[in-house]
Protein backbone atom coordinates (compact mmCIF):
# COMPACT_ATOMS: atom_id res chain seq x y z
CA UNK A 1 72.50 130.44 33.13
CA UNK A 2 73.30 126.97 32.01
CA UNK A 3 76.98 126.78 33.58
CA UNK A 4 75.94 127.82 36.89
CA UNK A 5 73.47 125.23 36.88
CA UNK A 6 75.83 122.98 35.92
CA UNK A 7 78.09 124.16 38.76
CA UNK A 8 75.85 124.15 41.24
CA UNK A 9 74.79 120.53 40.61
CA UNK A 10 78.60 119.59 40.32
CA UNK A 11 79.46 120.94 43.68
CA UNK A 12 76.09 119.25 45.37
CA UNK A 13 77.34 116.25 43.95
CA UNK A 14 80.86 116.64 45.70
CA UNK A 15 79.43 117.59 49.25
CA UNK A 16 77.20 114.54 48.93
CA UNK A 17 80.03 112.20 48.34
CA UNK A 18 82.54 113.94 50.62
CA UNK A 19 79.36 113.55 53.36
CA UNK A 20 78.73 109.95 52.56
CA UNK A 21 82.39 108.23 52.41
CA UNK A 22 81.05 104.36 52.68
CA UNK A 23 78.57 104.87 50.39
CA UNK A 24 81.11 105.51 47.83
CA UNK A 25 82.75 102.01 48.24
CA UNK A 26 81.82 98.96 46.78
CA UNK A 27 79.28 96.64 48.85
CA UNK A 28 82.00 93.86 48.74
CA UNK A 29 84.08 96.07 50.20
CA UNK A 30 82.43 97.43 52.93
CA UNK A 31 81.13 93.84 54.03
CA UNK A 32 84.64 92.50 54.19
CA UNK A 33 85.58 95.17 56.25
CA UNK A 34 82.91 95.05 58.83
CA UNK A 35 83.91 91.00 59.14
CA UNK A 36 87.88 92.09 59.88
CA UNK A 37 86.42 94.80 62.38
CA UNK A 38 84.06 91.53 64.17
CA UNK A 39 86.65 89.23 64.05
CA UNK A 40 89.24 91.41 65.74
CA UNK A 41 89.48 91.23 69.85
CA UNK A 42 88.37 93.92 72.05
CA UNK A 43 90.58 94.92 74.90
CA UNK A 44 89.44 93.12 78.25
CA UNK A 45 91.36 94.78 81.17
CA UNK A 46 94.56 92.72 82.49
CA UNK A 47 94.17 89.95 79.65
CA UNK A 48 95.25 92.01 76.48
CA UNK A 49 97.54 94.53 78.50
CA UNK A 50 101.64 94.19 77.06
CA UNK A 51 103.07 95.78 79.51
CA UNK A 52 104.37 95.28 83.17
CA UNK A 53 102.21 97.05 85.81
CA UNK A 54 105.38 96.95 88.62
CA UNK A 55 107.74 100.07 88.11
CA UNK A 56 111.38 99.24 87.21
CA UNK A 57 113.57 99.49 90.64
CA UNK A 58 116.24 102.26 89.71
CA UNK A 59 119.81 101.55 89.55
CA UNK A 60 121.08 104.14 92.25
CA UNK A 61 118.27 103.36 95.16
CA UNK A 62 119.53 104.49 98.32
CA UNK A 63 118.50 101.73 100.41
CA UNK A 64 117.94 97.64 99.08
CA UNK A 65 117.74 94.52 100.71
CA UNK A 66 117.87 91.00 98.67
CA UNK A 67 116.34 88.06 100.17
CA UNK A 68 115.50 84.89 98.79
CA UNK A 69 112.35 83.34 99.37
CA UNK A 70 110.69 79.51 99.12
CA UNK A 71 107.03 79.93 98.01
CA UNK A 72 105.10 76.50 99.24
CA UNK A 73 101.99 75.89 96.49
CA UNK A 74 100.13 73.94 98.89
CA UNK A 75 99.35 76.77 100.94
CA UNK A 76 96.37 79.04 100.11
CA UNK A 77 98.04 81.95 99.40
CA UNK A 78 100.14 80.23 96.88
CA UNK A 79 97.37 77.80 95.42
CA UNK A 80 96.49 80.39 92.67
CA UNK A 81 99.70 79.59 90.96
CA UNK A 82 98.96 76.16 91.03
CA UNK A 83 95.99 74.97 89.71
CA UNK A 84 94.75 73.94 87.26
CA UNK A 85 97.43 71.63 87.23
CA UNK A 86 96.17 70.37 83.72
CA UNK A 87 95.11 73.20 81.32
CA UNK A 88 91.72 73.29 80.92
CA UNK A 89 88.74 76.13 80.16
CA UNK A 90 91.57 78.62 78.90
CA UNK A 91 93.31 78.66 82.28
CA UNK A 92 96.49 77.17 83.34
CA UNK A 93 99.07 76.98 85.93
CA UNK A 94 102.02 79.30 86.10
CA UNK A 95 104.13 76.78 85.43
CA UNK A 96 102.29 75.37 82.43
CA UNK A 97 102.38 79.25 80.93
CA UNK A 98 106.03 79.70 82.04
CA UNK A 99 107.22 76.35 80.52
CA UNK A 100 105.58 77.23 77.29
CA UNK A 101 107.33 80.75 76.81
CA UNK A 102 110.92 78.98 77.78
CA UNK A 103 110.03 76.64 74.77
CA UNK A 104 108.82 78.99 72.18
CA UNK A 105 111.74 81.24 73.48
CA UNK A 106 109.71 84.42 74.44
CA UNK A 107 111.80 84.04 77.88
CA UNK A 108 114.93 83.18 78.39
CA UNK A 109 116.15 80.62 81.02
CA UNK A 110 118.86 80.76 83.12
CA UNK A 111 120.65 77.34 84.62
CA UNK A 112 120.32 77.13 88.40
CA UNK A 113 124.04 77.25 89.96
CA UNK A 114 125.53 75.58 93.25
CA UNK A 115 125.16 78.97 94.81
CA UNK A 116 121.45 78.94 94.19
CA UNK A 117 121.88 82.83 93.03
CA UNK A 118 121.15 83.96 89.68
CA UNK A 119 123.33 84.55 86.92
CA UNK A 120 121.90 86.09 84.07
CA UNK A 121 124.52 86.74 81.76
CA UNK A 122 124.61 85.15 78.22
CA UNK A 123 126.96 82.19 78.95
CA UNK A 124 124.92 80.95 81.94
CA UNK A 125 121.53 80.17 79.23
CA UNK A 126 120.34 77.12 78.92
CA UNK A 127 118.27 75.80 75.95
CA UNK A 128 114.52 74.44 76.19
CA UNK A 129 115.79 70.55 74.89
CA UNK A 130 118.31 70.12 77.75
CA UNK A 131 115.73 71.32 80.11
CA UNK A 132 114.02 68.48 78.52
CA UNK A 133 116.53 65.65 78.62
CA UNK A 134 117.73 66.80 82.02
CA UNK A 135 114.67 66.40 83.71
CA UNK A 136 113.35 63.69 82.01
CA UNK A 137 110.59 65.33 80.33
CA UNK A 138 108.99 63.26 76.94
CA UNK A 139 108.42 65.17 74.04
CA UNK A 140 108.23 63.74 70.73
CA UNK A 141 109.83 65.41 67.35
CA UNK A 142 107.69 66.09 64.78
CA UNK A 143 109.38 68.00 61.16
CA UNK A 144 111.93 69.35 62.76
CA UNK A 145 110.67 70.63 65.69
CA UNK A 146 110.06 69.91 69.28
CA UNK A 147 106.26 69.31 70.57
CA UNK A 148 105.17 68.11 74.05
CA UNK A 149 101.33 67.53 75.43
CA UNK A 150 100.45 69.14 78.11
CA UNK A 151 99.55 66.35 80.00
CA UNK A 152 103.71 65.71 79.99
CA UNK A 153 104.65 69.02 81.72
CA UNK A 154 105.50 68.05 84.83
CA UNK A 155 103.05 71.02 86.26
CA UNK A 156 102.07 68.40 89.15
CA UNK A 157 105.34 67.82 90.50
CA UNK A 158 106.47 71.87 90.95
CA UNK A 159 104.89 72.37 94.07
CA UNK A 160 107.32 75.32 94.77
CA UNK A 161 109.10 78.08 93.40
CA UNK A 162 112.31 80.01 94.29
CA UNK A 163 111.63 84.14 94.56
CA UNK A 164 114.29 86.74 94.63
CA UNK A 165 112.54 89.39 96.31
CA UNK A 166 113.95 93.18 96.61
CA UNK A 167 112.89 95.37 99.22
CA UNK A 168 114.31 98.64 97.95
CA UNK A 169 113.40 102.55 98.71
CA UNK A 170 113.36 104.99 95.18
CA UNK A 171 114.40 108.47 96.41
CA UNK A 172 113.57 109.44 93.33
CA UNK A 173 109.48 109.24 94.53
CA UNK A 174 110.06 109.05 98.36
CA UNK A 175 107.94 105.62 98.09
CA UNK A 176 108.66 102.25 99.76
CA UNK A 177 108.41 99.08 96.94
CA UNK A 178 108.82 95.27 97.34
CA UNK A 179 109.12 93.45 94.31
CA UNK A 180 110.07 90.61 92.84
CA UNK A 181 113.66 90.17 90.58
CA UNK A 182 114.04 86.35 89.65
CA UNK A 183 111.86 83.04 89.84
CA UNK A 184 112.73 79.57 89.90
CA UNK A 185 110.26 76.44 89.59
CA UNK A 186 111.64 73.73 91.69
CA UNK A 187 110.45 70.14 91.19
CA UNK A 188 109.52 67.91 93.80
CA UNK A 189 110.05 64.16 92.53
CA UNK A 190 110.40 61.21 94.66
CA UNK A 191 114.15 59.73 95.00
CA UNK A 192 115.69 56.13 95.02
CA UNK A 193 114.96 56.21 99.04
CA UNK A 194 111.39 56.62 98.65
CA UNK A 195 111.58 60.15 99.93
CA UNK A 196 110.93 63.29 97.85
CA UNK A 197 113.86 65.65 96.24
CA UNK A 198 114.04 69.32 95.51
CA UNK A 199 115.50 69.82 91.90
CA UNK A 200 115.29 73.54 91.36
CA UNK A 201 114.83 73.71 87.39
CA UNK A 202 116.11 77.32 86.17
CA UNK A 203 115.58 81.30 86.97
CA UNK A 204 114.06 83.49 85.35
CA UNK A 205 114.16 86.99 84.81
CA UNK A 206 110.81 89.00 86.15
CA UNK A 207 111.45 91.70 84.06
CA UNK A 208 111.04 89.75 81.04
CA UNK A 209 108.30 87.45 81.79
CA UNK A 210 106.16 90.22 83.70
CA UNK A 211 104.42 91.52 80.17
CA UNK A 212 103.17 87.87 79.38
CA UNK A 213 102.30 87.54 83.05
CA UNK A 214 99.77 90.32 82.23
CA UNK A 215 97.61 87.83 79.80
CA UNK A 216 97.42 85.23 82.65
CA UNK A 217 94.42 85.22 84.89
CA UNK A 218 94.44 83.60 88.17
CA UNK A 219 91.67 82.59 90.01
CA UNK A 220 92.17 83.69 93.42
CA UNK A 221 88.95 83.48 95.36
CA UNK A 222 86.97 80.45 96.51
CA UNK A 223 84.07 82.56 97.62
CA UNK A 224 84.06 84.49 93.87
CA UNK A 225 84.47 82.24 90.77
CA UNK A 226 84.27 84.85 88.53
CA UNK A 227 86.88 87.02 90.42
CA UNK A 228 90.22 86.92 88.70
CA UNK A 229 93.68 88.52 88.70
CA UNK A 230 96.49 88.30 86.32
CA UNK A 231 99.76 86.85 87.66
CA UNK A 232 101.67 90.19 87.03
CA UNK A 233 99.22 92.00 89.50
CA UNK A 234 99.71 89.02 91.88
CA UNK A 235 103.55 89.48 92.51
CA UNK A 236 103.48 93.05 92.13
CA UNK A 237 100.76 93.51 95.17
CA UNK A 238 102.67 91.03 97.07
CA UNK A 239 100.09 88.31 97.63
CA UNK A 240 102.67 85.41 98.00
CA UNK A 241 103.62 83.98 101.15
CA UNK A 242 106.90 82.41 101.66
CA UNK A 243 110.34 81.84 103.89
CA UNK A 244 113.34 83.27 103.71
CA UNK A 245 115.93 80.93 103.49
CA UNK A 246 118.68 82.89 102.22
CA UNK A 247 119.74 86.47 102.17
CA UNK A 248 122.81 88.45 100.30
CA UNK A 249 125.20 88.94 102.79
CA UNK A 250 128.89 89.44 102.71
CA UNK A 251 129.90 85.91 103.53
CA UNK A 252 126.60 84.56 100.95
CA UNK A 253 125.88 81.83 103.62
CA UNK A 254 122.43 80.17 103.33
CA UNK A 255 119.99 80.40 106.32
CA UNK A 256 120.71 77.03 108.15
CA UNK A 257 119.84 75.22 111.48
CA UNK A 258 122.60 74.09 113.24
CA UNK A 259 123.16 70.74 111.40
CA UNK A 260 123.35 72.11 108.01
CA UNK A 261 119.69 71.14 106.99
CA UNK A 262 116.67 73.03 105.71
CA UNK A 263 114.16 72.97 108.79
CA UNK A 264 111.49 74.46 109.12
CA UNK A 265 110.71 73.45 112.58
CA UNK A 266 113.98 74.22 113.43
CA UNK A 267 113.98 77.47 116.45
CA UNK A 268 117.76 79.10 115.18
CA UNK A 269 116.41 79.20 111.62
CA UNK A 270 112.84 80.82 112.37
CA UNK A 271 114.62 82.96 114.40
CA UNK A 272 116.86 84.27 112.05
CA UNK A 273 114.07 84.57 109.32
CA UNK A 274 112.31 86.50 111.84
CA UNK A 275 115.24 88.78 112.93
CA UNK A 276 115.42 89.74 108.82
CA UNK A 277 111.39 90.45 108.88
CA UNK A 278 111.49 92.90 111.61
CA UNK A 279 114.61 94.32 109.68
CA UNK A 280 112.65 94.91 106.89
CA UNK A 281 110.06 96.01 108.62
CA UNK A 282 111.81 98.38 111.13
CA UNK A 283 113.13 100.19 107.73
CA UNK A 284 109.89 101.06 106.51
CA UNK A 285 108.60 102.16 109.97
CA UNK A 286 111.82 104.39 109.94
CA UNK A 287 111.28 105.96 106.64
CA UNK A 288 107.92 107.43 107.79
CA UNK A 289 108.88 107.96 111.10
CA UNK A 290 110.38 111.04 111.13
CA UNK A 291 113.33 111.69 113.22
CA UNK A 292 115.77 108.93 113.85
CA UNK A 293 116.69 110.46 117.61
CA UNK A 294 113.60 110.07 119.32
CA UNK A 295 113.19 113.59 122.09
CA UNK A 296 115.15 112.72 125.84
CA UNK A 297 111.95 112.30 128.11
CA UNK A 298 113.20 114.61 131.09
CA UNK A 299 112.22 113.23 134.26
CA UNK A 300 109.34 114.89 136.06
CA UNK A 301 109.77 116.32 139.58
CA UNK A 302 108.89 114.44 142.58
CA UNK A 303 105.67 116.16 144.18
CA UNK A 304 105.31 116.49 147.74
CA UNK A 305 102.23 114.22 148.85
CA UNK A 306 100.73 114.11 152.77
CA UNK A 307 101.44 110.84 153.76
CA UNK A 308 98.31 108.56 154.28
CA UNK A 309 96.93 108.55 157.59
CA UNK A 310 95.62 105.75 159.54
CA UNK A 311 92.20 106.18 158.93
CA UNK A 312 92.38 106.15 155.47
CA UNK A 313 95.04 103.54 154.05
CA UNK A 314 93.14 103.07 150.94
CA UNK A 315 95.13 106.03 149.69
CA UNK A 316 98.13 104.57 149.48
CA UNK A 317 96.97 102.12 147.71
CA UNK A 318 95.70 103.82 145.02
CA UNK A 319 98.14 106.18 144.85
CA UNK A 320 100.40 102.55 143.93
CA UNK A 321 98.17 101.83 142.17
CA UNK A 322 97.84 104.67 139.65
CA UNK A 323 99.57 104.15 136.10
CA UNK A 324 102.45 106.98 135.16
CA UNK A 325 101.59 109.06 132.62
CA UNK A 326 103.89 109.54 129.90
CA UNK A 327 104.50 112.73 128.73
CA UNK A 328 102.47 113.79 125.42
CA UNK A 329 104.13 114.17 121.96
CA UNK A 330 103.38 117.82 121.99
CA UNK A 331 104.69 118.03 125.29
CA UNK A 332 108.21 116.32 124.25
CA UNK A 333 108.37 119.02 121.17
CA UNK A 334 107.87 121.31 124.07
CA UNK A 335 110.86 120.37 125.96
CA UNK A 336 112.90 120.02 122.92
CA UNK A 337 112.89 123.17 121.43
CA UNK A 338 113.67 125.01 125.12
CA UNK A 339 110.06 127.08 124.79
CA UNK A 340 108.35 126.79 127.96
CA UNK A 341 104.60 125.29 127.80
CA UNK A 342 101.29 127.68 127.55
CA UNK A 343 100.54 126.51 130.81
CA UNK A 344 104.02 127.91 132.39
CA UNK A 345 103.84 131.17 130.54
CA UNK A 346 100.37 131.86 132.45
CA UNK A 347 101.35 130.76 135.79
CA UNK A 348 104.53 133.08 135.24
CA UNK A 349 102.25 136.21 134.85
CA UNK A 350 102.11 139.08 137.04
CA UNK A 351 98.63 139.53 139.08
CA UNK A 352 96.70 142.14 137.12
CA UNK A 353 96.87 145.28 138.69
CA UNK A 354 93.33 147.31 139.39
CA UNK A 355 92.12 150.06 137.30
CA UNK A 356 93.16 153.72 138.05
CA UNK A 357 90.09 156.20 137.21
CA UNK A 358 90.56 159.31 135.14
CA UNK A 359 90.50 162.57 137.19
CA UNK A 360 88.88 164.42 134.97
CA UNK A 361 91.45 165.95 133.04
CA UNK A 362 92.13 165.57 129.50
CA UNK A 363 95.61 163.67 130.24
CA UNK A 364 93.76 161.01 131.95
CA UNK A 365 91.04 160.39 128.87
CA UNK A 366 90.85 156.46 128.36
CA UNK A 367 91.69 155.02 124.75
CA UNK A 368 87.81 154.49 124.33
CA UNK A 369 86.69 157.96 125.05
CA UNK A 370 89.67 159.18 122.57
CA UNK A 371 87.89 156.81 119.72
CA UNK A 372 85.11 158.84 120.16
């Protein structure tokens, strides 16, 4: 009798400390662990997220067409990667965040060639501290390592950026994408001639930047303060605006006016840029189309009319007057296939011929009387 009690209050006390794990532990314990648990972050959306939110572009696409485009910060489209041109309240400018992860090395960055293509092979790198000295940049040198304020990044004076942009269509998902390969911050700084200078600075590769581009928010409203979008959703929706001023093509000849200079007012450059937007967007019309050989529209036959009379001339008039209807979509399938239309098949009909009554016999019973 006395070792069953003794069981029985063994195994209450196990269930009661299998039931109660935290009660087990030591108070000291448990307190430090709550204070780890409150001091960690909690996921907010777009600003903790490590990945990229644009799918990769596959290798084999069927269709792809590079162009290279020159995004203008002072527009309003573009002003969200602009301001705040000095960091302040935890926000930044994209080229404040950019510049930081070329110095810590998170991304690398690739030196900007006489071409003005990419190159983003190994031997084309170029380190953060000739970035530095090659733009004139102060930093100071503190144990051993480079630091620079971020009043010094020149944030103010990169009022534009270079975008590779690839208009490409997967087969793989039958969808239609647009998205950006390679960026380049170009720095506008006033010459010996008291003009201003384009210095493009150095490409970048999307791919690699697009996962810290995640944990930047961009404030992209003026009506809504508290509305905000992380750069990585702002390329891969496509909310830039820019020119084209080059595209790959087999001779890789820049998009020029006539006298070898970048205008913008210029009528033979706009209308090139334009003749490689309706490209672009003649493709993606023709994907969803359908067929690419639209239906011959036959040519209807001329219908006899009574000529107007004297009396009433307004007729011929309106008859002038009257738009030409063109033939229907279902009426072009029609025509294609050879069928003739529902309309045709019923004018084509024989004239119903009368009933013949039943004489009585039991050969001339109708189909209802044989039902019954």
């Amino acid at each position: 009798m006395k070792t069953s009690l003794v069981y029985t209050a063994l195994l209450v006390v196990f269930v009661a400390a299998s039931l109660q794990p935290a009660a087990a532990q030591p108070a000291r314990r448990r307190t430090q662990q709550t204070q780890q648990a409150a001091q960690q972050p909690r996921p907010g959306g777009a600003t903790y997220r490590e990945f990229p939110a644009a799918q990769q572009m596959p290798a084999d696409a069927d269709w792809r067409r590079d162009v290279y485009r020159e995004l203008d910060l002072m527009k309003d489209e573009n002003a969200p990667l602009y301001y705040p041109v000095v960091p302040a309240n935890g926000r930044s400018s994209l080229f404040t965040f950019l510049f930081k992860l070329v110095l810590r090395g998170q991304v690398k960055a690739y030196r900007y060639n006489m071409q003005g293509t990419e190159d983003f092979s190994q031997n084309n790198t170029v380190r953060a501290l000739d970035i530095m000295k090659q733009f004139e940049i102060p930093y100071d040198t503190a144990g051993g390592r480079m630091r620079i304020n971020d009043v010094d990044i020149p944030s103010e004076e990169v009022t534009s950026y270079f975008v590779k942009e690839s208009t490409y269509f997967d087969q793989h998902t039958a969808t239609f994408h647009s998205r950006v390969v390679a960026l380049c911050p170009v720095l506008h700084r006033g010459d010996d001639f008291g003009g201003t200078a384009k210095r493009p600075m150095f490409w970048i590769k999307y791919d690699e930047a697009a996962p810290y581009f995640g944990k930047l928010m961009l404030l992209y409203s003026n009506l809504n303060n508290a509305a905000q979008m992380s750069a990585d959703d702002y390329f891969t929706q496509n909310l830039y605006k820019g020119d084209i001023y080059m595209a790959t093509n087999l001779q890789d000849r820049l998009l020029v006016s006539s006298d070898d200079e970048f205008l913008e007012s210029d009528s033979t450059l706009q209308a090139a840029r334009n003749v490689i937007e309706q490209q672009l967007v003649d493709f993606e019309q023709h994907v969803w189309r359908g067929d690419s050989v639209a239906a011959p529209v036959e040519e209807q036959p001329a219908v006899a009319t009574t000529p107007p009379t004297e009396a009433n001339p307004a007729d011929a008039e309106a008859a002038a007057a009257k738009p030409t209807v063109a033939p229907s979509r279902r009426q072009t399938a029609t025509r294609r296939t050879g069928n003739t239309t529902r309309r045709q098949r019923t004018s084509a009909k024989q004239p119903k011929q009368p009933k013949q009554r039943s004489s009585g016999t039991g050969a001339g019973y109708s189909v209802r009387r044989q039902r019954h």
